[in-house]
C-alpha atoms as a PDB file:
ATOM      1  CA  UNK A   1      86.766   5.803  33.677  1.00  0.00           C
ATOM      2  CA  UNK A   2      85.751   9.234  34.609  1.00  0.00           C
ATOM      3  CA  UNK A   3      88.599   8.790  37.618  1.00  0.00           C
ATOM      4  CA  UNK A   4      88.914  11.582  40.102  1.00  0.00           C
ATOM      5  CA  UNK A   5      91.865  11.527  42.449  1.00  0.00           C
ATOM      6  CA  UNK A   6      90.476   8.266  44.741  1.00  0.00           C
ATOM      7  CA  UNK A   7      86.712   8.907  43.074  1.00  0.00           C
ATOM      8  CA  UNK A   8      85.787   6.400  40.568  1.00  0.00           C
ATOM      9  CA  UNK A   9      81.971   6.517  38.436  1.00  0.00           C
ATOM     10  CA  UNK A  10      79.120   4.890  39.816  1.00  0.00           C
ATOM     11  CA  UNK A  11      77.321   1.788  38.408  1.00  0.00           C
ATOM     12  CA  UNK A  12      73.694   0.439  39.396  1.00  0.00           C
ATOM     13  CA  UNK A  13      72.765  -2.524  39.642  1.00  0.00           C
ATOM     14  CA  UNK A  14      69.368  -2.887  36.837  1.00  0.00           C
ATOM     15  CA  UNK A  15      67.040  -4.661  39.433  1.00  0.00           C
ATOM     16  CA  UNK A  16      67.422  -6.479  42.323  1.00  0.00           C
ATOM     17  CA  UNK A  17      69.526 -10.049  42.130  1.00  0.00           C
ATOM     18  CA  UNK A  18      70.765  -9.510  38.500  1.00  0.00           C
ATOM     19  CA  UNK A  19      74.486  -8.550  39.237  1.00  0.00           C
ATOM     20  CA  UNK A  20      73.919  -6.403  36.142  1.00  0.00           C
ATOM     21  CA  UNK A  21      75.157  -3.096  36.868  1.00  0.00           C
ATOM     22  CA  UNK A  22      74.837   0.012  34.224  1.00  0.00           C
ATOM     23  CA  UNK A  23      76.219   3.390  34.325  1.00  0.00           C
ATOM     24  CA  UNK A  24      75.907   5.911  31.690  1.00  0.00           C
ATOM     25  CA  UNK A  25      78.019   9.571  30.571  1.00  0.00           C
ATOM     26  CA  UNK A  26      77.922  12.046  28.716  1.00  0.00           C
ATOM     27  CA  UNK A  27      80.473  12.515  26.128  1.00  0.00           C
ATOM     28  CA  UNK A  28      80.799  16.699  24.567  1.00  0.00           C
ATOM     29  CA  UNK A  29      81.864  17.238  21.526  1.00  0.00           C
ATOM     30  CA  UNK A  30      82.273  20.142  19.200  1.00  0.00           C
ATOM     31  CA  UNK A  31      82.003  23.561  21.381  1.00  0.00           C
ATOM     32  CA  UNK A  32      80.061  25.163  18.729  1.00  0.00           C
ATOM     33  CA  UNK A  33      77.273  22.789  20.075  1.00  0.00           C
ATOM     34  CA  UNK A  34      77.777  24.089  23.496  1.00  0.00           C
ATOM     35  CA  UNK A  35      78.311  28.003  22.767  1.00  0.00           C
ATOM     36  CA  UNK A  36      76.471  29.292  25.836  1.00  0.00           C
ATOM     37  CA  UNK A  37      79.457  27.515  28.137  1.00  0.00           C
ATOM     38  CA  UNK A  38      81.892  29.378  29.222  1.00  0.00           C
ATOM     39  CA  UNK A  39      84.645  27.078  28.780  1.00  0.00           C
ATOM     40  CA  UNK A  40      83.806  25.928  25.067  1.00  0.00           C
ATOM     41  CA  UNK A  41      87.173  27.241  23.226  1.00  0.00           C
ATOM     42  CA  UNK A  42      88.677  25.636  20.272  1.00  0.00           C
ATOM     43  CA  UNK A  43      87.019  23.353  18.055  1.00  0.00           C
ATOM     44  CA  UNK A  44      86.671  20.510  20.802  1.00  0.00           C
ATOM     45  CA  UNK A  45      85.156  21.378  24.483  1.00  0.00           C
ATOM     46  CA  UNK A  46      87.818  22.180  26.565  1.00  0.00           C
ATOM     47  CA  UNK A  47      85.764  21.305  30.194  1.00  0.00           C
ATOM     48  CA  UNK A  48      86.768  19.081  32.679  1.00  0.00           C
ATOM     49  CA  UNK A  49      85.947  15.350  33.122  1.00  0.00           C
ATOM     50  CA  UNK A  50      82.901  15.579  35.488  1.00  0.00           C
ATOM     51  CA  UNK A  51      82.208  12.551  37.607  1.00  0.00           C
ATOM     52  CA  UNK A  52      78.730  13.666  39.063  1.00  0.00           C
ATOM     53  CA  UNK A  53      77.345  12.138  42.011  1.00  0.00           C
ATOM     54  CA  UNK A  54      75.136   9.398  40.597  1.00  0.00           C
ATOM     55  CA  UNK A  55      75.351   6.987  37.984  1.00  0.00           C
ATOM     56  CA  UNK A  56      74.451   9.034  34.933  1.00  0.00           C
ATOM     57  CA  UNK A  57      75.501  12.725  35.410  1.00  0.00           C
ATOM     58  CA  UNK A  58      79.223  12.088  34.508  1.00  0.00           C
ATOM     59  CA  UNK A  59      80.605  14.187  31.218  1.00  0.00           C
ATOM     60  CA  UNK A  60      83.899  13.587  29.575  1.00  0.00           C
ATOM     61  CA  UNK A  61      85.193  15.928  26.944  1.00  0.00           C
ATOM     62  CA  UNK A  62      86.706  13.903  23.694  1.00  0.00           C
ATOM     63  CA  UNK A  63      89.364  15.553  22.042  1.00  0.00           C
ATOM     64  CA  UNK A  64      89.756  14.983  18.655  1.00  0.00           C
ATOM     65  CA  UNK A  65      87.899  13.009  15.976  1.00  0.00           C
ATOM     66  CA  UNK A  66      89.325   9.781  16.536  1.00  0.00           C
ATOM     67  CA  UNK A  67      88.835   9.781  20.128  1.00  0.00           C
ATOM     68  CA  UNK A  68      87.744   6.552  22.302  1.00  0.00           C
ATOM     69  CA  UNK A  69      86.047   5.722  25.431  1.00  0.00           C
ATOM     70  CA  UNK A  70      87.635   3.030  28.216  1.00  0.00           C
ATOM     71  CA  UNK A  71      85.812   1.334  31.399  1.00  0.00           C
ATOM     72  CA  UNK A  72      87.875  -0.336  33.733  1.00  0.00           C
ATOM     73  CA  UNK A  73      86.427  -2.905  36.417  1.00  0.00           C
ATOM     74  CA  UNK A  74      88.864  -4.108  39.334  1.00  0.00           C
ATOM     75  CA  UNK A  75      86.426  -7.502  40.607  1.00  0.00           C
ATOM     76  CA  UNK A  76      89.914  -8.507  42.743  1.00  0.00           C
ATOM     77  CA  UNK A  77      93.012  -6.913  43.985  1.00  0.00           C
ATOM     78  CA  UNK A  78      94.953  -6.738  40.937  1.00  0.00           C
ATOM     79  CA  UNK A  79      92.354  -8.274  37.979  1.00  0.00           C
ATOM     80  CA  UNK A  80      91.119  -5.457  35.926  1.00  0.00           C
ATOM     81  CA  UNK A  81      88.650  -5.767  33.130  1.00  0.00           C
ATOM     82  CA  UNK A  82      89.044  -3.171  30.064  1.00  0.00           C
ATOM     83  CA  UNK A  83      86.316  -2.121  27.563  1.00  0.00           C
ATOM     84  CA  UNK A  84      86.855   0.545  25.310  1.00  0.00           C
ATOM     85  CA  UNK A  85      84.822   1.791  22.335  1.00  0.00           C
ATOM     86  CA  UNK A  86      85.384   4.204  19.556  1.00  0.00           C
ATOM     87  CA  UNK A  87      84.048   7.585  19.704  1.00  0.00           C
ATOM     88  CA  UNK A  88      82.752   8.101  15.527  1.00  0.00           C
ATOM     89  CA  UNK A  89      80.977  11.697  14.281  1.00  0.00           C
ATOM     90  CA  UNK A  90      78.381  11.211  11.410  1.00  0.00           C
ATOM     91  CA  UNK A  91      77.483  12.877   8.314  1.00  0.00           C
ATOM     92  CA  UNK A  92      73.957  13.659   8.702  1.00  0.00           C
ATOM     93  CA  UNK A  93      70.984  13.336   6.098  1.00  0.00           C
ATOM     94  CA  UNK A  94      68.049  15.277   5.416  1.00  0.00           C
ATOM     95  CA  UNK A  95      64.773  14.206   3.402  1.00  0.00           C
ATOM     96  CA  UNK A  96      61.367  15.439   2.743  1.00  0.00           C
ATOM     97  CA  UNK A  97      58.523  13.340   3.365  1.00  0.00           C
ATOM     98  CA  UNK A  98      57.364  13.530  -0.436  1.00  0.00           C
ATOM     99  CA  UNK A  99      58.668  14.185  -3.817  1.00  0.00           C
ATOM    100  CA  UNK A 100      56.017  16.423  -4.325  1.00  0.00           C
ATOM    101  CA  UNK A 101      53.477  19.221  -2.018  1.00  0.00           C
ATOM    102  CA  UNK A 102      50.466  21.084  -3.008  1.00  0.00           C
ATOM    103  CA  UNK A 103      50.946  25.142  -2.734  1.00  0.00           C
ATOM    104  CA  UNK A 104      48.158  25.109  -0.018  1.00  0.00           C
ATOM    105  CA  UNK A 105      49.526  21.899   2.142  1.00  0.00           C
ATOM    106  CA  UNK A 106      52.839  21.164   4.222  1.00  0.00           C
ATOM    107  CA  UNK A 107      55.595  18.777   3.782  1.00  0.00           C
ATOM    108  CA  UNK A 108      57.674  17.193   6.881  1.00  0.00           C
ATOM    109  CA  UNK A 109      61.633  17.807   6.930  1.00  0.00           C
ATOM    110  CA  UNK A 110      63.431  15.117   8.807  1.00  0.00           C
ATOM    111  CA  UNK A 111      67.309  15.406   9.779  1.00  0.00           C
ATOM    112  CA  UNK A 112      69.068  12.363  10.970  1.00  0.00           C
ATOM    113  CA  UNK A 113      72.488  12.775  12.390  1.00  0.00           C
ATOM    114  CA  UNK A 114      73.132  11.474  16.017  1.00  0.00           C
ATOM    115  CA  UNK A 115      75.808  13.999  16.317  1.00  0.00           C
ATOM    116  CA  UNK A 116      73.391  16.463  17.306  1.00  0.00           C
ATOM    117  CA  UNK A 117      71.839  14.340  19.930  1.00  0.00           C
ATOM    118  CA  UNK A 118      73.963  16.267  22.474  1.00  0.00           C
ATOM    119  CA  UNK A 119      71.722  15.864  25.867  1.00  0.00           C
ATOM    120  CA  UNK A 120      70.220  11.949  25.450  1.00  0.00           C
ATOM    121  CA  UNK A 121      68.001  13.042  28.570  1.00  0.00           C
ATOM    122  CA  UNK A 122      66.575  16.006  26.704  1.00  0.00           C
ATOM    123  CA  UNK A 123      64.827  16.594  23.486  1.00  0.00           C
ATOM    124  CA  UNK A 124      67.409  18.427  21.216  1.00  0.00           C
ATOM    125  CA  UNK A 125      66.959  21.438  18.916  1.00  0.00           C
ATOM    126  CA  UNK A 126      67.904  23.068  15.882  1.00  0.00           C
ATOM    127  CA  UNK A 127      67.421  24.864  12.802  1.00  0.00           C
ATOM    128  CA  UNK A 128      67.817  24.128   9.003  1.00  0.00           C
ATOM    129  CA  UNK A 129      67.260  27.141   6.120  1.00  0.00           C
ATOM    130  CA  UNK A 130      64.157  26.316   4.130  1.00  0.00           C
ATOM    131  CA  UNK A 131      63.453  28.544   0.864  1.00  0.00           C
ATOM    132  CA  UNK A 132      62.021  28.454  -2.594  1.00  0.00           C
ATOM    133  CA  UNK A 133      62.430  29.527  -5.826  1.00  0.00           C
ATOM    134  CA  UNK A 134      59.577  32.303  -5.123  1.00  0.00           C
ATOM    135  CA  UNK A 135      61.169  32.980  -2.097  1.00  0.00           C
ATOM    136  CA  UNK A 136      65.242  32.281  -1.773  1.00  0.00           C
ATOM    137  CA  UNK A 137      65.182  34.395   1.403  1.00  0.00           C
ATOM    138  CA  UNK A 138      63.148  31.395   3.227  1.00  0.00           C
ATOM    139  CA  UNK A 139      63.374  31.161   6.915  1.00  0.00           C
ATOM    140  CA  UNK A 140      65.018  28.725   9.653  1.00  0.00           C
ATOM    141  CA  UNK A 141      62.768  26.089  10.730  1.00  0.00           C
ATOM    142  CA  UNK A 142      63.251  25.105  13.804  1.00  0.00           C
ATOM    143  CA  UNK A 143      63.952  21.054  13.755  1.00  0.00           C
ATOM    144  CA  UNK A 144      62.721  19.219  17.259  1.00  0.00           C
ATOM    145  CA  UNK A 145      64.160  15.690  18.064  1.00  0.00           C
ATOM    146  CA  UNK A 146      61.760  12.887  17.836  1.00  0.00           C
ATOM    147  CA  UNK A 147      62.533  11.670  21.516  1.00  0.00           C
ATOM    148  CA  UNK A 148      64.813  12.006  24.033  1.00  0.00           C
ATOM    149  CA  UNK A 149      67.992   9.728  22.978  1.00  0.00           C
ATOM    150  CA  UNK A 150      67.103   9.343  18.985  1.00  0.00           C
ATOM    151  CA  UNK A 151      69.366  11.731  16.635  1.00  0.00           C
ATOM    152  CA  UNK A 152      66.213  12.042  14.597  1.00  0.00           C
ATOM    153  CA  UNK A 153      64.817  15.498  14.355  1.00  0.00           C
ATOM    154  CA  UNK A 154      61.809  16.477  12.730  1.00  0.00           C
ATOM    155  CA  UNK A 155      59.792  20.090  11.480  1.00  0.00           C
ATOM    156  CA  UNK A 156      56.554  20.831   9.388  1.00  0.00           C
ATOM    157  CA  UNK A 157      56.689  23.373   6.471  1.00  0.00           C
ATOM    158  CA  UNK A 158      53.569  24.898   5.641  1.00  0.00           C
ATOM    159  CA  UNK A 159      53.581  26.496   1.846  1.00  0.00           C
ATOM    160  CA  UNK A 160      51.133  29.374   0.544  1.00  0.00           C
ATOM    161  CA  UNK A 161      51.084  31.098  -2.574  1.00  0.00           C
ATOM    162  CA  UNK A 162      49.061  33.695  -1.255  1.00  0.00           C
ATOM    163  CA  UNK A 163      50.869  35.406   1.703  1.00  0.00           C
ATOM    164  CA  UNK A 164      54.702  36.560   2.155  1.00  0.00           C
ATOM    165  CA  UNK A 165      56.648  33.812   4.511  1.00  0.00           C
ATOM    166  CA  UNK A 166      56.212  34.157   7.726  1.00  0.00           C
ATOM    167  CA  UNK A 167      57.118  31.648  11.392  1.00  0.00           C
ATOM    168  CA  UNK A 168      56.567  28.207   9.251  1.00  0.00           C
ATOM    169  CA  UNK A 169      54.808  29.432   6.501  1.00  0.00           C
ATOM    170  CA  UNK A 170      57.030  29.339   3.256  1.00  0.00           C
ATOM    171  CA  UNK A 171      55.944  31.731   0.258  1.00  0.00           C
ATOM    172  CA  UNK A 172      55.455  29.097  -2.935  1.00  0.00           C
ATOM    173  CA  UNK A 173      54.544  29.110  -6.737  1.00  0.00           C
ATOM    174  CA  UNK A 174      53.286  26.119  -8.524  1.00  0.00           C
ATOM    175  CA  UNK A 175      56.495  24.428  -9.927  1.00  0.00           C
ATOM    176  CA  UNK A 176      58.765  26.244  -7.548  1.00  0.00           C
ATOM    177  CA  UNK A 177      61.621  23.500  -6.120  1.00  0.00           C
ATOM    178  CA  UNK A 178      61.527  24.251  -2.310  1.00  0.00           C
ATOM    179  CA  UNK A 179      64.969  23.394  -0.446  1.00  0.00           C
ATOM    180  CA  UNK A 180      66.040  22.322   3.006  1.00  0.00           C
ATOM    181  CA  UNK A 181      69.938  22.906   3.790  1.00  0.00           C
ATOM    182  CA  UNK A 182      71.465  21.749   7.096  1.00  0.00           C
ATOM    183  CA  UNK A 183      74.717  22.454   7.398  1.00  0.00           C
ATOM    184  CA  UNK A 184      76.656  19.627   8.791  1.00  0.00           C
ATOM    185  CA  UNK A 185      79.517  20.641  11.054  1.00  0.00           C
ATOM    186  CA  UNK A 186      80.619  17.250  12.879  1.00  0.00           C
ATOM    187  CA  UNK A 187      82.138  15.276  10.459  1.00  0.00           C
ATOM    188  CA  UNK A 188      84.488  11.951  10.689  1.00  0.00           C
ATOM    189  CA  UNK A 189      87.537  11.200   8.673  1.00  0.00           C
ATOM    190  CA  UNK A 190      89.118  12.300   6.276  1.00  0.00           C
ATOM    191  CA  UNK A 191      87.200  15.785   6.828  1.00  0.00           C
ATOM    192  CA  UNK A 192      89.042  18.054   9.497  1.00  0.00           C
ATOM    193  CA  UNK A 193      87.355  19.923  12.374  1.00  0.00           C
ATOM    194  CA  UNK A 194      87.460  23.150   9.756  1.00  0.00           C
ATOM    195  CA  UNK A 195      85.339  21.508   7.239  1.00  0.00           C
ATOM    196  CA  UNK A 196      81.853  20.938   7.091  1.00  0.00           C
ATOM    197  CA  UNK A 197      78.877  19.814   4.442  1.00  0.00           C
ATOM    198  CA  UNK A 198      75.451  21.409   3.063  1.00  0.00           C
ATOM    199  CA  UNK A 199      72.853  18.510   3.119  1.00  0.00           C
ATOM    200  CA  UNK A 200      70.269  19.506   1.345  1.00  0.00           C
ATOM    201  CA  UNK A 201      67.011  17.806   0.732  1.00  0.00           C
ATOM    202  CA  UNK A 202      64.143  18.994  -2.173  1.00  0.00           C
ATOM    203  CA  UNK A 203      60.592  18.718  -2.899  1.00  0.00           C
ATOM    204  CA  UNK A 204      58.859  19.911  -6.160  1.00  0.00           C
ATOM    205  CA  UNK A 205      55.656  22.139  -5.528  1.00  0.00           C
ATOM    206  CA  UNK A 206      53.029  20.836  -7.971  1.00  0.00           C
ATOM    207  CA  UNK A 207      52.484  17.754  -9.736  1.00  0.00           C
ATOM    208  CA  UNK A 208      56.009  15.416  -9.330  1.00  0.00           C
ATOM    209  CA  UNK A 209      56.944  13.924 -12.548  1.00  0.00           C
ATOM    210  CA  UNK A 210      58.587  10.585 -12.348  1.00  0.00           C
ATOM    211  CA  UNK A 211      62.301  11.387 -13.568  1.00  0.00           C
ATOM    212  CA  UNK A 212      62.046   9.410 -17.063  1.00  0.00           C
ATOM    213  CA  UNK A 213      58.837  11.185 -17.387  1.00  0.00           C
ATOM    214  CA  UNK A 214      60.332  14.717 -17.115  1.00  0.00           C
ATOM    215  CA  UNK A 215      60.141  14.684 -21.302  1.00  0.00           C
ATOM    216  CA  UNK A 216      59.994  11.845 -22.697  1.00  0.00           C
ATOM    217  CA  UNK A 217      60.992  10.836 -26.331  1.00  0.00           C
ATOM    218  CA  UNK A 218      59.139   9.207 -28.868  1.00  0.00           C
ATOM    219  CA  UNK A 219      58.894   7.948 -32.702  1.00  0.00           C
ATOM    220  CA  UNK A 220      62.931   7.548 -33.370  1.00  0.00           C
ATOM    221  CA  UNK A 221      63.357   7.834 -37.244  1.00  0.00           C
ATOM    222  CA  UNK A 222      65.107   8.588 -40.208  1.00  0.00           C
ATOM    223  CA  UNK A 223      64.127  11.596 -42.092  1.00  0.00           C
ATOM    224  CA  UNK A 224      65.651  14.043 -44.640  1.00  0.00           C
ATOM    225  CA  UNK A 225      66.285  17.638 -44.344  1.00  0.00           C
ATOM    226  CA  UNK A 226      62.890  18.910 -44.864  1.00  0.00           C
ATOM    227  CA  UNK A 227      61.704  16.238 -42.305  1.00  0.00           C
ATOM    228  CA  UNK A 228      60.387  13.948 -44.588  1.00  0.00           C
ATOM    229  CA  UNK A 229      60.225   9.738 -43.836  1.00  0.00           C
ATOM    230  CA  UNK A 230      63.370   7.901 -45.973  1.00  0.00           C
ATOM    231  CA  UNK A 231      62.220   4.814 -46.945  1.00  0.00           C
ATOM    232  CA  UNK A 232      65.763   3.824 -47.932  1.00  0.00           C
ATOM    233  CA  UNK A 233      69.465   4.931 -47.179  1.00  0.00           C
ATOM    234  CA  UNK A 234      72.206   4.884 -49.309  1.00  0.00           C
ATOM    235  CA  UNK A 235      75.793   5.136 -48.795  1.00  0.00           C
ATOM    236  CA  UNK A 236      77.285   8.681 -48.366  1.00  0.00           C
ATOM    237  CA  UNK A 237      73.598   9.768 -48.106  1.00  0.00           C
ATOM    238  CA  UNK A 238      72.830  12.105 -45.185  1.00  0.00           C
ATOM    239  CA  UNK A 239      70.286  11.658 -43.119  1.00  0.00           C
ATOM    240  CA  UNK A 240      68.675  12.817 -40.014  1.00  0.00           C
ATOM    241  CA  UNK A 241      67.936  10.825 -36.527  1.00  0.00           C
ATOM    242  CA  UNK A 242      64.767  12.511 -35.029  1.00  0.00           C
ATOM    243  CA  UNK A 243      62.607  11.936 -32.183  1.00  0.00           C
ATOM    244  CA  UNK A 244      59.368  14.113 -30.540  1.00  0.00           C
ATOM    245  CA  UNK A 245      60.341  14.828 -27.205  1.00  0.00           C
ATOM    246  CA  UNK A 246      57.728  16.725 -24.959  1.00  0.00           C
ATOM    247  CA  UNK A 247      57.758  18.731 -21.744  1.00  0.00           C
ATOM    248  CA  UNK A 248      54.377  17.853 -19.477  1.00  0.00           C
ATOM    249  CA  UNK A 249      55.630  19.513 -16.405  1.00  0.00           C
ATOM    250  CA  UNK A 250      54.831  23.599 -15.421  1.00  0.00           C
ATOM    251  CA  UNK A 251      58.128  24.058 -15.369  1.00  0.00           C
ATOM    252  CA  UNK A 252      60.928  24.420 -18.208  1.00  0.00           C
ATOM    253  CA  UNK A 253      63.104  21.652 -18.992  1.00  0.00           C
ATOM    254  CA  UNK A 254      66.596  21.879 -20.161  1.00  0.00           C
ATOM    255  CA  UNK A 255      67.681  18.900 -22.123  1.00  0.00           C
ATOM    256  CA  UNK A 256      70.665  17.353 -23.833  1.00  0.00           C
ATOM    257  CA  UNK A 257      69.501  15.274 -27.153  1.00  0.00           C
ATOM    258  CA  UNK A 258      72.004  12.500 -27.926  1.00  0.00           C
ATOM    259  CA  UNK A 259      71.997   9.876 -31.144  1.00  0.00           C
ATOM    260  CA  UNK A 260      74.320   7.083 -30.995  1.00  0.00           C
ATOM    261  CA  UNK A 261      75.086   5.197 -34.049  1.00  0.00           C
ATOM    262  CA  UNK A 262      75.971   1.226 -33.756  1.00  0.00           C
ATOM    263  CA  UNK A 263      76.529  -1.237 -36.648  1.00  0.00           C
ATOM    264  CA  UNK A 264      75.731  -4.645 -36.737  1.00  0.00           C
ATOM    265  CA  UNK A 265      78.648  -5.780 -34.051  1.00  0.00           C
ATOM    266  CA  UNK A 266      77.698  -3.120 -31.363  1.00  0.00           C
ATOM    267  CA  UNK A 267      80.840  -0.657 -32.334  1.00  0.00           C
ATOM    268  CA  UNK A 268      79.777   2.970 -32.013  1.00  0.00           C
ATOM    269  CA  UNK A 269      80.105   4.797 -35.674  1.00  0.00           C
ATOM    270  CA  UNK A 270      78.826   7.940 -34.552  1.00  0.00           C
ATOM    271  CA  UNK A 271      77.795   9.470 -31.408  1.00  0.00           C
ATOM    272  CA  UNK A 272      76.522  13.646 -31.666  1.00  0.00           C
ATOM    273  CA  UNK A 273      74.538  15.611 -29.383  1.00  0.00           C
ATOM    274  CA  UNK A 274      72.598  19.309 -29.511  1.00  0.00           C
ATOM    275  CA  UNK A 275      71.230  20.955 -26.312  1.00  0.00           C
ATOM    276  CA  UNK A 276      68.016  22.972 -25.747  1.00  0.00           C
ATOM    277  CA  UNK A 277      65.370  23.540 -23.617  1.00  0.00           C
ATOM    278  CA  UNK A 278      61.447  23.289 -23.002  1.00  0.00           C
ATOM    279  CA  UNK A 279      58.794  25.545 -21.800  1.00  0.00           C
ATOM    280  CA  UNK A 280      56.270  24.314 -19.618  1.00  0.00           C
ATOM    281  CA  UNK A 281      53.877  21.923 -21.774  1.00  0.00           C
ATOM    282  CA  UNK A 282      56.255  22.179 -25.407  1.00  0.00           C
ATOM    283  CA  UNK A 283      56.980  19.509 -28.015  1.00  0.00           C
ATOM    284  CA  UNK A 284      59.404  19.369 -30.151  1.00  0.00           C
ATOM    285  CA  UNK A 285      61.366  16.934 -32.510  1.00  0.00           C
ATOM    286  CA  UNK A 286      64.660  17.519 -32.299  1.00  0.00           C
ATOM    287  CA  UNK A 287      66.990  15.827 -34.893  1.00  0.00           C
ATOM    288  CA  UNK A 288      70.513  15.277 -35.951  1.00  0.00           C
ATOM    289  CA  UNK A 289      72.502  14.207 -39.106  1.00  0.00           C
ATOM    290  CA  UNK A 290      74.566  10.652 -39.623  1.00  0.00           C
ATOM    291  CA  UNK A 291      75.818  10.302 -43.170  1.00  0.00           C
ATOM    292  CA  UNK A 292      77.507   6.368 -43.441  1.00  0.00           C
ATOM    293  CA  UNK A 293      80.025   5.236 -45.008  1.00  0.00           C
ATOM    294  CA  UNK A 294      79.552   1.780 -45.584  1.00  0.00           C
ATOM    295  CA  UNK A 295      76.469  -0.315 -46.380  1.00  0.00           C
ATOM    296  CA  UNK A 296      75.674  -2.764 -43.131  1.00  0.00           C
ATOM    297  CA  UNK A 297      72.670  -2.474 -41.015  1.00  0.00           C
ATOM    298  CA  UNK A 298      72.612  -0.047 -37.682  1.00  0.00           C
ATOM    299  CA  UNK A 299      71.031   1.268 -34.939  1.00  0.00           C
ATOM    300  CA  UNK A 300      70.443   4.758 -33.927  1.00  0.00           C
ATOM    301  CA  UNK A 301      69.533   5.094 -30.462  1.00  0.00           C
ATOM    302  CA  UNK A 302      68.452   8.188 -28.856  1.00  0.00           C
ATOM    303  CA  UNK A 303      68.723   9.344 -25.394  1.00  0.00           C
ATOM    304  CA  UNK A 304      67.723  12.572 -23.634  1.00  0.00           C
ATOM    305  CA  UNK A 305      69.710  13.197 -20.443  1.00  0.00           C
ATOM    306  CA  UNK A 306      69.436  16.684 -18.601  1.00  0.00           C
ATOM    307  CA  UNK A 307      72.756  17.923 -19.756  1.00  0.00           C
ATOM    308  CA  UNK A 308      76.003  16.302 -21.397  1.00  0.00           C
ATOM    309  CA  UNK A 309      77.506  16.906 -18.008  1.00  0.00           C
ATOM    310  CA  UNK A 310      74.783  15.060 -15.839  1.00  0.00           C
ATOM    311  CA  UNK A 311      73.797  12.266 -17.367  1.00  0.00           C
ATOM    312  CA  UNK A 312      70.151  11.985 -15.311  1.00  0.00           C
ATOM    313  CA  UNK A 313      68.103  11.019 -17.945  1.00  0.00           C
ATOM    314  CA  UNK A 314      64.678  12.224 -18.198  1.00  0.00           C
ATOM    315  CA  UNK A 315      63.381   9.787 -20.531  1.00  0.00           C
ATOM    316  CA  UNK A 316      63.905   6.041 -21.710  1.00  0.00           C
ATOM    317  CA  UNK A 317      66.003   5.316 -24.660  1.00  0.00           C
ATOM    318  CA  UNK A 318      64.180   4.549 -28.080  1.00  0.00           C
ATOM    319  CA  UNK A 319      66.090   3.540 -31.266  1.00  0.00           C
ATOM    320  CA  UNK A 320      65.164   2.808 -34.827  1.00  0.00           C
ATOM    321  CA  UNK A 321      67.073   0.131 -36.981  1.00  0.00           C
ATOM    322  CA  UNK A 322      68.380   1.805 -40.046  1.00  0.00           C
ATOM    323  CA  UNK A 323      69.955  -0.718 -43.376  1.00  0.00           C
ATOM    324  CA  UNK A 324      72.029   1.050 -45.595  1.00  0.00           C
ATOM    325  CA  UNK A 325      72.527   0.354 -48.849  1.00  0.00           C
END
């Protein structure tokens, strides 16, 4: 490893008597991490394998995203030992420390993708674009690695809703959705050096509503028309499936309102759907028709998902049994 005409990389022995001996190197990656060296072309570094002088100031420069890494140990003339290890890139991951901040506190954005470990005797930096709804602008925040060695990096947002955003501090409304985007250039397989990913992480500004809680139905049941109870359904009668769903958040709430019909064997005789939307703190009892066309009994169940498209649902199903006669 590391060889240099006659000059091979140095190993150490951990403490005295062990016949342990350790020697660590640097391996350099994408040149957009190094873009203050000269020699960083292309998408790969394009410097030479450095051997240093000691047993941990060696670099080699992989080449491609399937790269690899090989020791070899001659203990006698002739009898070489081989290790080798696979070089892999990441896809990194960003999260808030809460669901939820208050407009006056801070929240704690945390990026873990070893990739960007680049020195593992240094404490690594970077930055990730944090904005809100009340301001998309944002700013970077600068992320700091935990510790030398760890791929986890760390920064503090602090949120006001009374001053523009400024350094850390991120301008904020009550119900705003603030974002953190890193954008993920060091990816494995099947992704190509050209590619790379937004990983974004969220936290809601306010109170944080559990997701079935976001507006929750109620009260399935059959009614006419004019929104009046039936008692009794008849054949080629139409009725309507209704529910109350509200909105408790401070923020609106689009919806998707869905009935599904079953009959007595679990097969699906009608399945319909309407979309809408809250306002912050609305009820409202959406409903829609079934007409059957055979006696039996059924069961309507309703669900409330955020849109026909995403399936999230913000509420638990409820259902009402319905005979017809």
């Amino acid at each position: 490893m590391c060889s240099t005409g006659d000059k091979t990389y140095v190993g150490t022995e951990t403490d005295e008597d062990t016949g342990v001996f350790e020697s660590e190197i640097q391996l350099i990656g994408f040149s957009h991490q190094l873009s203050s060296d000269s020699s960083a072309t292309g998408p790969f570094y394009s410097g030479a394998t450095k051997c240093g002088s000691g047993d941990d100031d060696g670099e080699i420069a992989t080449a491609s995203q399937t790269d690899g890494v090989s020791v070899s140990y001659e203990y006698n003339d002739n009898t070489v030992v081989v290790a080798s290890a696979s070089i892999i890139w990441n896809i990194g991951e960003t999260t808030f420390d809460s669901s939820s901040v208050s407009a006056g506190g801070s929240g704690v954005v945390t990026v873990v993708d070893p990739d960007e470990n680049i020195n593992d005797s240094l404490i690594d930096t970077f930055t990730v674009d944090v904005f809100s709804d009340s301001d998309a602008g944002g700013f970077q925040l600068t992320m700091n690695e935990t510790d030398e060695d760890t791929g986890v990096f760390e920064g503090t947002v602090f949120f006001t809703s009374d001053l523009a955003t400024s350094g850390n501090n991120l301008r904020v409304s009550e119900g705003d959705t603030v974002t953190a985007e890193y954008v993920d250039e060091t990816l494995p397989e099947p992704y190509t050096t050209d590619d790379d990913l937004t990983i974004a992480a969220t936290t809601t500004v306010g109170t944080a509503f559990p997701p079935l809680e976001r507006a929750p139905a109620a009260n399935a049941r059959v009614v006419d028309a004019f929104g009046a109870s039936v008692a009794e359904v008849s054949v080629d009668q139409q009725v309507q499936i209704a529910a109350d769903v509200s909105n408790g958040q401070s923020k609106d709430q689009a919806f998707a309102y869905l009935v599904q019909v079953q009959d007595g064997s679990g097969v699906t005789v009608s399945l319909a759907w309407i979309t809408g939307s809250l306002t912050a703190g609305q009820s409202m009892s959406p409903a829609l028709s079934w007409t059957p066309s055979d006696s039996g009994s059924y069961t309507a169940t309703v669900f409330v998902w955020e849109s026909v498209d995403n399936p999230t649902a913000l509420s638990p199903t409820v259902s009402v049994e319905i005979d017809v006669v």
